[in-house]
N, C-alpha and C. Protein backbone atom coordinates (compact mmCIF):
# COMPACT_ATOMS: atom_id res chain seq x y z
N UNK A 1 14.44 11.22 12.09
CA UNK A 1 14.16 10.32 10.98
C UNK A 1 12.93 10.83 10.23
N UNK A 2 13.01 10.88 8.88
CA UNK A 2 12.22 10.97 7.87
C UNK A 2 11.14 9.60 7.42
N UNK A 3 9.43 10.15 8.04
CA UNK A 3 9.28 9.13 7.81
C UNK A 3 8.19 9.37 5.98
N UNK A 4 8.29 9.14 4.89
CA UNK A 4 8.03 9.03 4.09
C UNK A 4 6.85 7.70 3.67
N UNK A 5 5.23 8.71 3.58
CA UNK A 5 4.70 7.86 2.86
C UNK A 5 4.27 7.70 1.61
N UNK A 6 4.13 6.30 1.01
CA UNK A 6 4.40 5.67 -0.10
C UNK A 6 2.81 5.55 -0.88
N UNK A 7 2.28 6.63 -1.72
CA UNK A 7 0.78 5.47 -2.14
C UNK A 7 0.33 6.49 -3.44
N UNK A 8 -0.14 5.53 -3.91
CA UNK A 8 -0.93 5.77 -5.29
C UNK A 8 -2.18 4.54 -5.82
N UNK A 9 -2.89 4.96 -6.67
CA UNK A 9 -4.20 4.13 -6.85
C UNK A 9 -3.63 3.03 -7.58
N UNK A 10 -4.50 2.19 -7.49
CA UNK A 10 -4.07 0.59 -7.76
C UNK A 10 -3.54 1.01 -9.72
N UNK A 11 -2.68 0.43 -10.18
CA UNK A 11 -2.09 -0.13 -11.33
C UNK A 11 -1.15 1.05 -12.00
N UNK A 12 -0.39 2.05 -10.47
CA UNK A 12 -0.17 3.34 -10.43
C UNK A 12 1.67 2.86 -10.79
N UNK A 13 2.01 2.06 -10.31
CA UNK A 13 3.44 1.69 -10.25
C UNK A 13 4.19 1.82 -8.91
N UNK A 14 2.89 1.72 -7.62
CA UNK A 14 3.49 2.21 -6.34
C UNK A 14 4.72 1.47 -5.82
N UNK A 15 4.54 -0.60 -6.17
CA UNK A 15 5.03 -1.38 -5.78
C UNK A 15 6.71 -1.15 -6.11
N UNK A 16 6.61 -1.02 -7.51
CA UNK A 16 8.24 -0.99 -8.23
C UNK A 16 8.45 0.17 -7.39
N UNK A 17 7.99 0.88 -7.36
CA UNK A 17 8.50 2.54 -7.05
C UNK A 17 9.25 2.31 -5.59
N UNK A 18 8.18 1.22 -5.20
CA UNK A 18 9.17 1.12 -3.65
C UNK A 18 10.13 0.60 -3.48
N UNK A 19 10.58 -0.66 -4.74
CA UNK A 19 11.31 -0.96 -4.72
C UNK A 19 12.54 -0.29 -4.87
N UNK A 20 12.22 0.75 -5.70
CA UNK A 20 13.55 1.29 -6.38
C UNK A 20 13.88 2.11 -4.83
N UNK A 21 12.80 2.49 -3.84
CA UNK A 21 13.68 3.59 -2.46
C UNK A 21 14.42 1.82 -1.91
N UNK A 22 13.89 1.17 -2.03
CA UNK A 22 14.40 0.44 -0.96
C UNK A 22 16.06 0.03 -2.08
N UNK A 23 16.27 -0.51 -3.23
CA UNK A 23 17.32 -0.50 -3.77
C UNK A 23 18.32 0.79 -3.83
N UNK A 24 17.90 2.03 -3.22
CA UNK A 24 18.55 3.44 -3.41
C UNK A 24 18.93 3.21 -1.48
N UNK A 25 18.83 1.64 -0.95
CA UNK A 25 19.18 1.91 0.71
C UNK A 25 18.04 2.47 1.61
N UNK A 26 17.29 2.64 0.99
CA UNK A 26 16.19 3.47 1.97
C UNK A 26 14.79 2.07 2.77
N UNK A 27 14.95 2.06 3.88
CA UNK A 27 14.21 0.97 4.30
C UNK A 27 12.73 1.21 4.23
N UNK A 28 11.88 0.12 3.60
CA UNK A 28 10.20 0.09 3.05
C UNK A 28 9.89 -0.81 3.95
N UNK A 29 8.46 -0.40 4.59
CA UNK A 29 7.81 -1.20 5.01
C UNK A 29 6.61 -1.54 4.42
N UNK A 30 6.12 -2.58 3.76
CA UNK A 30 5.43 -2.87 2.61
C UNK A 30 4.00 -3.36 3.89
N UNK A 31 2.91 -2.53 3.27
CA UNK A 31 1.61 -2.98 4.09
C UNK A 31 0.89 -4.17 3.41
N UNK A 32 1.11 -3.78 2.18
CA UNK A 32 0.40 -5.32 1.54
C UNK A 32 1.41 -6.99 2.22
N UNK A 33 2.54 -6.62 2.17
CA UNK A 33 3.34 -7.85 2.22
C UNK A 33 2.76 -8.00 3.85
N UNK A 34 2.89 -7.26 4.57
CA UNK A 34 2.53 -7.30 5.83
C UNK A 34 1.21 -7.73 6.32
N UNK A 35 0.35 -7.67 5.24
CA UNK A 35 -1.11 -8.44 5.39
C UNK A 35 -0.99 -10.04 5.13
N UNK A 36 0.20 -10.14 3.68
CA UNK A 36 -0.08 -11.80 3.80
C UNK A 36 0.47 -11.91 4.78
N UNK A 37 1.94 -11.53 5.54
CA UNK A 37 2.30 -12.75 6.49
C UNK A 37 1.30 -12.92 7.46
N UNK A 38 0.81 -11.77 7.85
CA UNK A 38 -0.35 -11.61 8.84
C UNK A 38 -1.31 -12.75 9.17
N UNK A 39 -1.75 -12.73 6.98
CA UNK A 39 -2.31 -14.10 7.24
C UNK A 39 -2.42 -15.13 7.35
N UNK A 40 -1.10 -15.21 7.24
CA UNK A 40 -0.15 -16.67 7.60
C UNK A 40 -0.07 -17.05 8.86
N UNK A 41 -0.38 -15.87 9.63
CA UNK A 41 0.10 -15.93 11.39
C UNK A 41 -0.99 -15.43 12.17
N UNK A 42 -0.63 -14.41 12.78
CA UNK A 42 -1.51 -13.81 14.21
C UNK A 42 -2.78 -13.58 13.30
N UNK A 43 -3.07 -12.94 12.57
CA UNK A 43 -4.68 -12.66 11.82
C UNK A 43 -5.53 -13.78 11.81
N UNK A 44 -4.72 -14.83 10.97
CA UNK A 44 -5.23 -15.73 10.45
C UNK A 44 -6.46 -16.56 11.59
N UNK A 45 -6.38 -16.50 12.96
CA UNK A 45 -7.41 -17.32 13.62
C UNK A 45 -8.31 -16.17 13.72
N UNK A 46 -7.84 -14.81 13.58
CA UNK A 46 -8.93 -14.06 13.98
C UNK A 46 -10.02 -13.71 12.86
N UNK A 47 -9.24 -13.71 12.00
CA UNK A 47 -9.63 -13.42 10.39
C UNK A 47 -10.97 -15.15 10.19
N UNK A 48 -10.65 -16.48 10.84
CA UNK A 48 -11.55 -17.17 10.92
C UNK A 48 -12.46 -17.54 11.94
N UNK A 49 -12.50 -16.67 13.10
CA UNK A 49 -13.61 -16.78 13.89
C UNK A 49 -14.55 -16.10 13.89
N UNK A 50 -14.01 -14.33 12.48
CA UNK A 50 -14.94 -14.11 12.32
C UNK A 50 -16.03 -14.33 11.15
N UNK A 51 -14.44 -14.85 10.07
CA UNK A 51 -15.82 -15.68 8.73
C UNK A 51 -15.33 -17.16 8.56
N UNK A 52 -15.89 -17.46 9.46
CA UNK A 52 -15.75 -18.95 9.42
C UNK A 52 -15.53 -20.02 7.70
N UNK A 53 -14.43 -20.85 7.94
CA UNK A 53 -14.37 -21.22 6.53
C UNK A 53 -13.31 -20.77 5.52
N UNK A 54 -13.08 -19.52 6.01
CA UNK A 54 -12.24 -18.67 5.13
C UNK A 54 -10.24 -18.71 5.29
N UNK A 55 -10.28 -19.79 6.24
CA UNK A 55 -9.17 -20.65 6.31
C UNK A 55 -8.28 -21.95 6.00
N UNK A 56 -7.26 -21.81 5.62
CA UNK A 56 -7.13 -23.14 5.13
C UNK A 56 -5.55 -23.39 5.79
N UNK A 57 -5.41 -24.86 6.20
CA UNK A 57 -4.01 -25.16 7.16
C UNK A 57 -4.09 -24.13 8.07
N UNK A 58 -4.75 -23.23 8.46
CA UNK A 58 -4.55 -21.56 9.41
C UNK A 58 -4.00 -20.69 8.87
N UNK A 59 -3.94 -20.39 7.25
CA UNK A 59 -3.68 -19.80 6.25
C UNK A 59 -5.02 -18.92 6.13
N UNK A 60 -4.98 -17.65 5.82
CA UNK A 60 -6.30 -17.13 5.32
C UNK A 60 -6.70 -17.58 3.82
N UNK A 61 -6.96 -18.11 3.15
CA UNK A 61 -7.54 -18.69 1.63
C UNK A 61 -8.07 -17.08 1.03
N UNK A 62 -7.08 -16.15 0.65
CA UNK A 62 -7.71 -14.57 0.19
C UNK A 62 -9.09 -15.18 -0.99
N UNK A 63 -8.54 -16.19 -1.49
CA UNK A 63 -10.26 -15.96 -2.44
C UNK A 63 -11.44 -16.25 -1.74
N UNK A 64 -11.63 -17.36 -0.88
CA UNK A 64 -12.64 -17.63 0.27
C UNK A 64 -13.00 -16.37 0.75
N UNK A 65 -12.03 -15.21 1.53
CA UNK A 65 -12.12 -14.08 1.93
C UNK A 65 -12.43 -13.34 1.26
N UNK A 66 -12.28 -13.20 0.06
CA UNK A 66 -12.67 -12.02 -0.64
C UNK A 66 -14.23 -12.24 -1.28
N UNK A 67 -14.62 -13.77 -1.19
CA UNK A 67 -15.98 -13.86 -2.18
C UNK A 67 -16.94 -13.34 -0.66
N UNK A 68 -16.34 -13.80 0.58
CA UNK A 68 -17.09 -13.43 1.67
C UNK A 68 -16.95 -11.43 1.98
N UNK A 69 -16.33 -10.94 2.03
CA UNK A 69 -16.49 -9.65 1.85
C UNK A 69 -16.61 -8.84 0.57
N UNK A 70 -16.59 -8.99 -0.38
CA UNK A 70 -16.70 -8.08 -1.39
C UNK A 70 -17.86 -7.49 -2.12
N UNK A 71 -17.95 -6.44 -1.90
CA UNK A 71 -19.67 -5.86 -2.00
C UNK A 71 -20.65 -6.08 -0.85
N UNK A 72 -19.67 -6.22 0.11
CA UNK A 72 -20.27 -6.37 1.75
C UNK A 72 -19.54 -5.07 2.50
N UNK A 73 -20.22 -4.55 2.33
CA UNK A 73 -19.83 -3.17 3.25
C UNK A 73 -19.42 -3.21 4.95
N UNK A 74 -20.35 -4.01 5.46
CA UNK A 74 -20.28 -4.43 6.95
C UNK A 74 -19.16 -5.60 7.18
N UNK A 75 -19.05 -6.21 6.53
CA UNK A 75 -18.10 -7.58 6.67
C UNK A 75 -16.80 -7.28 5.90
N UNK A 76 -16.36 -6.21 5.18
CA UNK A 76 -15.07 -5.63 5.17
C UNK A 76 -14.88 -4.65 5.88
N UNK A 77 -15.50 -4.05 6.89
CA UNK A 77 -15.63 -2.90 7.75
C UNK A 77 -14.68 -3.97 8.86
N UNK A 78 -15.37 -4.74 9.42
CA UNK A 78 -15.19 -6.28 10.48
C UNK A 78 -13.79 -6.44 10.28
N UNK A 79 -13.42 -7.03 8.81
CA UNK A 79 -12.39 -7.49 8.21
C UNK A 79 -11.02 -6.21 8.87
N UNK A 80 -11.38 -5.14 8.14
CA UNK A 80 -10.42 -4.04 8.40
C UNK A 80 -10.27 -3.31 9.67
N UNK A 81 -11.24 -3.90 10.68
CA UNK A 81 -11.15 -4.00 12.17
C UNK A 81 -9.86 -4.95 12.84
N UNK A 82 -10.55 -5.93 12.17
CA UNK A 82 -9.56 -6.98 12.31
C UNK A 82 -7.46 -6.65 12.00
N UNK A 83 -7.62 -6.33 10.90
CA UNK A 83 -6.25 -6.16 10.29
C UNK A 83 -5.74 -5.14 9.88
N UNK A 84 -6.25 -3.61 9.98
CA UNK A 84 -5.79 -2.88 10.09
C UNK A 84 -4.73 -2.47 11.51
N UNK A 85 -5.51 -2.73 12.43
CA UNK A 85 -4.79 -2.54 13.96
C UNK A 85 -3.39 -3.40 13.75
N UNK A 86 -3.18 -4.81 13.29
CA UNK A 86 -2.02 -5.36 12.99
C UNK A 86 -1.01 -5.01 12.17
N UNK A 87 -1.46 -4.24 11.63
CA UNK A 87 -0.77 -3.79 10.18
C UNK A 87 0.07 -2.44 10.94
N UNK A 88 -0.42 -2.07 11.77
CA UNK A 88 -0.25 -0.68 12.48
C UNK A 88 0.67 -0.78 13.57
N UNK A 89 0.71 -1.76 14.32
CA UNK A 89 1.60 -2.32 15.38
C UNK A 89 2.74 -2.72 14.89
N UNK A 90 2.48 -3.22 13.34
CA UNK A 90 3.72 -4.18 13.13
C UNK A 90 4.47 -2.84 12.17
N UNK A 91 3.64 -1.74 11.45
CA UNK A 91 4.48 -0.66 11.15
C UNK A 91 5.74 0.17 12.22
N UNK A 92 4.38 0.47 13.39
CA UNK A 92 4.80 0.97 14.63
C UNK A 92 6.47 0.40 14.81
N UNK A 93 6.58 -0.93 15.23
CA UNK A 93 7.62 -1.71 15.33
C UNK A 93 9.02 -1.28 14.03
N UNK A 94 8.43 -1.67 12.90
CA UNK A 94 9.15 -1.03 12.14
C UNK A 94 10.01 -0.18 12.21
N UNK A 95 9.15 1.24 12.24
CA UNK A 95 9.45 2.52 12.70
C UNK A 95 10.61 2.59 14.56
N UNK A 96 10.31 1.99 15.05
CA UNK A 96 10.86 1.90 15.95
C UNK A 96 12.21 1.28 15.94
N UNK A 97 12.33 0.22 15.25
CA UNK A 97 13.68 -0.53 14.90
C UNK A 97 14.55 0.41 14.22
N UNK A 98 13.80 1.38 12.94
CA UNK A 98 14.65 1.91 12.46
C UNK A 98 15.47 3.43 12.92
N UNK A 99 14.53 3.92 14.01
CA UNK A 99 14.95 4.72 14.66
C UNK A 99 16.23 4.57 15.64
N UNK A 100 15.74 3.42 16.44
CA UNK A 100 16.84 3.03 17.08
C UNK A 100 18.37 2.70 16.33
N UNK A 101 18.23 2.46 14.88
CA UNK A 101 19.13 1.95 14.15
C UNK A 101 20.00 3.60 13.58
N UNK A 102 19.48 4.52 13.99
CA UNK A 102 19.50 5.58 13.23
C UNK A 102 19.35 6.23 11.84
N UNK A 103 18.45 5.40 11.07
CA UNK A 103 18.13 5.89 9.75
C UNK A 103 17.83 7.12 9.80
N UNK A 104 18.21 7.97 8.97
CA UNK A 104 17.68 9.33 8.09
C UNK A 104 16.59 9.63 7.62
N UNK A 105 16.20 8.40 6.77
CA UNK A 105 14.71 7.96 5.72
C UNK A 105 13.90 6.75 5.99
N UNK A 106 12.85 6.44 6.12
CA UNK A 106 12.42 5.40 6.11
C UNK A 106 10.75 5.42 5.15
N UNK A 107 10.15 4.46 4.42
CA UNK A 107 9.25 4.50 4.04
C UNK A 107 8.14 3.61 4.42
N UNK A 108 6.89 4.00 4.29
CA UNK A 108 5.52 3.33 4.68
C UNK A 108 5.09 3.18 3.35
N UNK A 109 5.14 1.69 2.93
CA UNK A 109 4.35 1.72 2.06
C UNK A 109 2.65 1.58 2.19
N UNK A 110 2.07 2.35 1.97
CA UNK A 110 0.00 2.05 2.17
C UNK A 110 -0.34 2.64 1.44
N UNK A 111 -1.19 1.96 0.85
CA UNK A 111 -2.00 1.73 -0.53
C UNK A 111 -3.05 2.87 -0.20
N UNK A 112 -3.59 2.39 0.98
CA UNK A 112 -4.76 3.38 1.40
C UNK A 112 -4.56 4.62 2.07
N UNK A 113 -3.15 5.03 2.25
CA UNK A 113 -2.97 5.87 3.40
C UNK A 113 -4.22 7.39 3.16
N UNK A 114 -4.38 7.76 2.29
CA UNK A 114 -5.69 9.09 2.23
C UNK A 114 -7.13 8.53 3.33
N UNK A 115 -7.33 6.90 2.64
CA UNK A 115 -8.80 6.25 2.92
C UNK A 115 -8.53 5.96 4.38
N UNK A 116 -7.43 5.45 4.76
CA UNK A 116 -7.55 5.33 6.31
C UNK A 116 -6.86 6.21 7.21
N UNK A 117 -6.55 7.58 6.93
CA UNK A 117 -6.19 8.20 8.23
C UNK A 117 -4.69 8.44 8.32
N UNK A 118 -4.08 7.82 7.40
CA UNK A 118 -2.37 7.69 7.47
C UNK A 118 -1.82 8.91 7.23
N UNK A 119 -2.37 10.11 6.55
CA UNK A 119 -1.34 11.19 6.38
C UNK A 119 -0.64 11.69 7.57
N UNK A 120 -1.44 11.34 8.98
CA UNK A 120 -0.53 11.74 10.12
C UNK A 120 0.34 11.10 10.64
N UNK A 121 0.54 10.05 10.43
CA UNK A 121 1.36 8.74 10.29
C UNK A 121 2.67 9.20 9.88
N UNK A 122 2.91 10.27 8.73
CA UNK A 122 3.87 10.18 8.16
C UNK A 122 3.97 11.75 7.46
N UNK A 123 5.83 11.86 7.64
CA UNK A 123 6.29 13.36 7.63
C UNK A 123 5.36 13.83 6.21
N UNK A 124 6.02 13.33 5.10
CA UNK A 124 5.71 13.50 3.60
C UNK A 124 5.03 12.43 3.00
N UNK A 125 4.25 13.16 1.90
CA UNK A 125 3.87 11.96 1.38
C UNK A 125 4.01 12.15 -0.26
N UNK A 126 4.67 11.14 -0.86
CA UNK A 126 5.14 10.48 -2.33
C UNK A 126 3.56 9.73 -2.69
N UNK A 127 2.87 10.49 -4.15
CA UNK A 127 2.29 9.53 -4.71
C UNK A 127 2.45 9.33 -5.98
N UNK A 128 2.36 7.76 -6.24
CA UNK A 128 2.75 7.44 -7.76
C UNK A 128 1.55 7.59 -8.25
N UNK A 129 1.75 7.74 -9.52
CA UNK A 129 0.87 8.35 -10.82
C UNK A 129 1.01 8.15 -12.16
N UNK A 130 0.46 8.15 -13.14
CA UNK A 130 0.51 7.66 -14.20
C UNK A 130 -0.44 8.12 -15.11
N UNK A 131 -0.54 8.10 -16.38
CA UNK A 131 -1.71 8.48 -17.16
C UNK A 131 -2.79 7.78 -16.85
N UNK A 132 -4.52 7.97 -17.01
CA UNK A 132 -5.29 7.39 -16.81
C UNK A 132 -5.05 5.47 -17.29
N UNK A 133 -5.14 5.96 -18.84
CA UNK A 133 -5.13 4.79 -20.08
C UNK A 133 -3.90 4.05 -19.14
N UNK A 134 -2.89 3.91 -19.15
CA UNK A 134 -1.53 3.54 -18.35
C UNK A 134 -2.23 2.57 -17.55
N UNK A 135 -2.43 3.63 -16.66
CA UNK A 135 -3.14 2.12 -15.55
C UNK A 135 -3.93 1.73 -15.74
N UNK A 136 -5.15 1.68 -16.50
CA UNK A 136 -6.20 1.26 -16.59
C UNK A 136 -4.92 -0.10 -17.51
N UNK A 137 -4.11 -0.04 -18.81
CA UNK A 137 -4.17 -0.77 -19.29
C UNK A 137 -2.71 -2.15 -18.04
N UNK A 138 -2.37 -1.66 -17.09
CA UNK A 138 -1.63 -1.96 -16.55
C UNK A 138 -2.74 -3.06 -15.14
N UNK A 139 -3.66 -2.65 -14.82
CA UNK A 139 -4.61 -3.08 -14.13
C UNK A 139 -5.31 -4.54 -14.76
N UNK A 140 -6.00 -4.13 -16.25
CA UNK A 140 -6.41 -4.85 -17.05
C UNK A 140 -5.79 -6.19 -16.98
N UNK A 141 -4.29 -6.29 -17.08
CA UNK A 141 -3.68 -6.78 -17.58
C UNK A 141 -3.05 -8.53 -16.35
N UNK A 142 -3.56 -7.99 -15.26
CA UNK A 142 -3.92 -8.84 -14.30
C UNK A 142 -4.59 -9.70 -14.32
N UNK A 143 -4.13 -10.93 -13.68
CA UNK A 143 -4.82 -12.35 -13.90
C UNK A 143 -6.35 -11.95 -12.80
N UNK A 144 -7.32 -12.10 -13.66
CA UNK A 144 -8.73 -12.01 -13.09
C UNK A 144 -9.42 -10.83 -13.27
N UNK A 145 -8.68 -9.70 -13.40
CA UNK A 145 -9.17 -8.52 -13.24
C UNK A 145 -10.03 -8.09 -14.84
N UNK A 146 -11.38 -7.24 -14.04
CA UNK A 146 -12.27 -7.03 -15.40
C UNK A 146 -12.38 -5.31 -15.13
N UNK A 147 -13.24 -4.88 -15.90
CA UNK A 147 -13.85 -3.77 -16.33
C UNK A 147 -14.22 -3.40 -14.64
N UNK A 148 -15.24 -4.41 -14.37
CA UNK A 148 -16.13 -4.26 -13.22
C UNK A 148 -15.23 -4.04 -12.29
N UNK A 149 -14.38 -4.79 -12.08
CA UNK A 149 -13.36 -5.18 -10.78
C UNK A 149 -12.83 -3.69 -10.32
N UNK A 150 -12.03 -3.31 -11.47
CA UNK A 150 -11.32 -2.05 -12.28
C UNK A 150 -12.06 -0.75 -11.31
N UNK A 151 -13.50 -0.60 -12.00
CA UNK A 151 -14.52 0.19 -11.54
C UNK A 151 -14.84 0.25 -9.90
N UNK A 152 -15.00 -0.97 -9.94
CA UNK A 152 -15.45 -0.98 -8.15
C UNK A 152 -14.16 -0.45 -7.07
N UNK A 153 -13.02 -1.07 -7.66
CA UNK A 153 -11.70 -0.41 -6.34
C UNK A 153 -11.44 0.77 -6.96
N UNK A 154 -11.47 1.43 -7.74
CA UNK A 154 -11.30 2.51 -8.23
C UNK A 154 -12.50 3.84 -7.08
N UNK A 155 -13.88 3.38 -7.23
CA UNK A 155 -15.03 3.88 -6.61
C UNK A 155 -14.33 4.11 -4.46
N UNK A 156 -13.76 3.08 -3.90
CA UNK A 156 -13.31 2.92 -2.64
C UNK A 156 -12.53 3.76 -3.03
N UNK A 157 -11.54 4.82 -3.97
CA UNK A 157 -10.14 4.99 -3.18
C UNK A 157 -10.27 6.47 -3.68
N UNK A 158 -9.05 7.38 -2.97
CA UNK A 158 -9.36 8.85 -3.21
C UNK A 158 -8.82 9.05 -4.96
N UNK A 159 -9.52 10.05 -5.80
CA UNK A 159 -9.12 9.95 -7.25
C UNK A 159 -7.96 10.46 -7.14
N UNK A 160 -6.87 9.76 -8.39
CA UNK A 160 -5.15 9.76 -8.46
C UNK A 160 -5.34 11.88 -8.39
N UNK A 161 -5.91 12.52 -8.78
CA UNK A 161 -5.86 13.96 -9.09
C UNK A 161 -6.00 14.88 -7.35
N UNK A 162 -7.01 14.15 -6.89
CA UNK A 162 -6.66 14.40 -5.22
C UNK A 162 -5.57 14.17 -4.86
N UNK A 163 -5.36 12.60 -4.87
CA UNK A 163 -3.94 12.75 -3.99
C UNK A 163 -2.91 13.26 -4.65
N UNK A 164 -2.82 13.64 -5.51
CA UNK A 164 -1.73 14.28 -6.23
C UNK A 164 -1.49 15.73 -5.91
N UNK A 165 -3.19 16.23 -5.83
CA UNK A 165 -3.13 17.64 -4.99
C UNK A 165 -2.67 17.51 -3.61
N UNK A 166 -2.61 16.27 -2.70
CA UNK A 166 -2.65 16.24 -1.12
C UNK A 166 -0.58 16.16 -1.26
N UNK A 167 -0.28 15.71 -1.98
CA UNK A 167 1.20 15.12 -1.88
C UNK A 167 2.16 15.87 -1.67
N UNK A 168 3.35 15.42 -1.02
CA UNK A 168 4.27 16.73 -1.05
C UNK A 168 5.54 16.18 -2.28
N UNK A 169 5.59 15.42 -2.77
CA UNK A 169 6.38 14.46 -4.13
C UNK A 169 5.63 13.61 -4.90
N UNK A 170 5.62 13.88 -6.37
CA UNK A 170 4.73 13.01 -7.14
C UNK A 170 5.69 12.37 -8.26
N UNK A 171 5.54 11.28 -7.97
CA UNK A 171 6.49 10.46 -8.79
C UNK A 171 5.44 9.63 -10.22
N UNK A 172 5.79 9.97 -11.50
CA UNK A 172 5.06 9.91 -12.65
C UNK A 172 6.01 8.64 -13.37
N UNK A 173 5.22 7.52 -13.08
CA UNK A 173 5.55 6.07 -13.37
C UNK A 173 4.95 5.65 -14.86
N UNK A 174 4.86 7.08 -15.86
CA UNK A 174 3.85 6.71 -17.26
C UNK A 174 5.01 7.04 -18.15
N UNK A 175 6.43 7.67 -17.94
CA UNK A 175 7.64 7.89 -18.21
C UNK A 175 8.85 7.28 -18.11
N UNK A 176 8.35 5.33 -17.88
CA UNK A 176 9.25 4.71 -18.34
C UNK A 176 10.06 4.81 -16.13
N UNK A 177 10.93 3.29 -16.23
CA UNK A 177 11.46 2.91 -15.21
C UNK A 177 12.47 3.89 -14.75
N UNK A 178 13.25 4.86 -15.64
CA UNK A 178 14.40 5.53 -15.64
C UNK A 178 14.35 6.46 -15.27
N UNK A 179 13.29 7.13 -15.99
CA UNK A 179 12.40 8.98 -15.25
C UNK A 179 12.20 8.62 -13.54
N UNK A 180 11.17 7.55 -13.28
CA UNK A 180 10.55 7.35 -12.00
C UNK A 180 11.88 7.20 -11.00
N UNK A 181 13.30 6.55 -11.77
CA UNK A 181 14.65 6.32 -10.45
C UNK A 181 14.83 7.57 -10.43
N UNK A 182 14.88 8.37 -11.53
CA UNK A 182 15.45 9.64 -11.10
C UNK A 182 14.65 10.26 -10.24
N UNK A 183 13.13 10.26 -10.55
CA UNK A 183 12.61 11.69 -8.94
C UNK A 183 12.76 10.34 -7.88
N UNK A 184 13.01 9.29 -7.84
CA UNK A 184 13.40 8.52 -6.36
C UNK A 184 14.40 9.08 -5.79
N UNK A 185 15.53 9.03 -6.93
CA UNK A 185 16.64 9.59 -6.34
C UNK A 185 16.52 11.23 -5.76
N UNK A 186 15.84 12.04 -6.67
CA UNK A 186 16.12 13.00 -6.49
C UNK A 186 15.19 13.57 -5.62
N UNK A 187 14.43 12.82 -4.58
CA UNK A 187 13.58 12.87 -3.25
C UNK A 187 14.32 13.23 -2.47
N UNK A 188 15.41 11.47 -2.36
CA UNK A 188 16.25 11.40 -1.31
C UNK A 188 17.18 12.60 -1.33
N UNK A 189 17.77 12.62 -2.48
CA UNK A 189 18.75 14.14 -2.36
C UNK A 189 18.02 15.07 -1.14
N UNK A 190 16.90 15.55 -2.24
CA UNK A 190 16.43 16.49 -1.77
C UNK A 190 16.01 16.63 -0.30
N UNK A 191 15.50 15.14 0.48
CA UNK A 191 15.44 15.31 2.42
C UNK A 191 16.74 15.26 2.56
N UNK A 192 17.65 14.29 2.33
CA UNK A 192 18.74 13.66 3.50
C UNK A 192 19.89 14.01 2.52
N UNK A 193 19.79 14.99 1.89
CA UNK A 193 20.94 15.35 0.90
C UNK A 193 22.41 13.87 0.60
């Protein structure tokens, strides 16, 4: 089994992009989606014993959480102690189901995979990309998001021109929904013919 990972810098088009492997049959395991349920469930008491408050019904409250870590270096360090290891078990699992199932392809979607260690995680790695302006105006365009916001997650993550050099498929999401199905498709060709 082919395990294929999925990542590009925030307002890159990673999300659709996954959609379209997973509509082409190819099974995604989405790390963001896998954080909310997380915090819906097993995280969620751990995620509040260590910032107290930052729960609601045993729900994690992400804005509570985020005004408590953000521009806290040590207390998102904590945080990503916390929920990275879950995120990893419950990939693990993933990966395991689909093996047993005999898939060909399977994908990891992670946002961070350069920042945390994931390139060994996974056979190849696909990153989406886009013109600068593109995402910047695609980012912008988000409920809350500023200049500053923009700047600061941008500063945490490896620049789109690195991982583009690290990648073994670069899928260019600034060419419209139709270009980006075709190198999806023409990935899969290209591993699992």
């Amino acid at each position: 089994m082919i395990v294929l990972g999925l990542t590009g810098s925030i307002g890159m088009g990673k999300s659709t992009t996954a959609r379209m492997f997973a509509d082409a049959g190819v099974p995604v395991h989405d790390s963001d989606e896998t954080v909310h349920r997380l915090y819906a469930g097993k995280a969620a008491p751990l995620v509040e014993a260590a910032f107290p408050g930052t729960t609601v019904g045993g729900v994690v409250d992400r804005v509570k959480l985020g005004a408590r870590v953000l521009g806290d270096a040590a207390a998102l360090k904590a945080l990503e102690a916390i929920v990275h290891p879950l995120v990893r078990a419950d990939a693990d699992a993933f990966l395991a189901r689909h093996r047993t199932a005999g898939e060909s392809i399977v994908v990891l979607d992670i946002p961070l995979l350069f920042e945390t260690g994931g390139r060994d995680r996974v056979d190849k790695v696909v990153v989406v990309t886009a013109p600068a302006e593109i995402q910047r105006q695609r980012v912008l365009a988000r409920p809350g998001m500023t200049e500053e916001k923009l700047a600061s997650i941008l500063a945490k993550q490896v620049p789109d021109s690195e991982k583009r050099r690290l990648a073994d498929f670069v899928i260019d999401t600034g060419q419209g929904l139709d270009a980006a199905r075709a190198q999806v498709d023409a990935i899969i060709v290209e591993l699992v013919g």
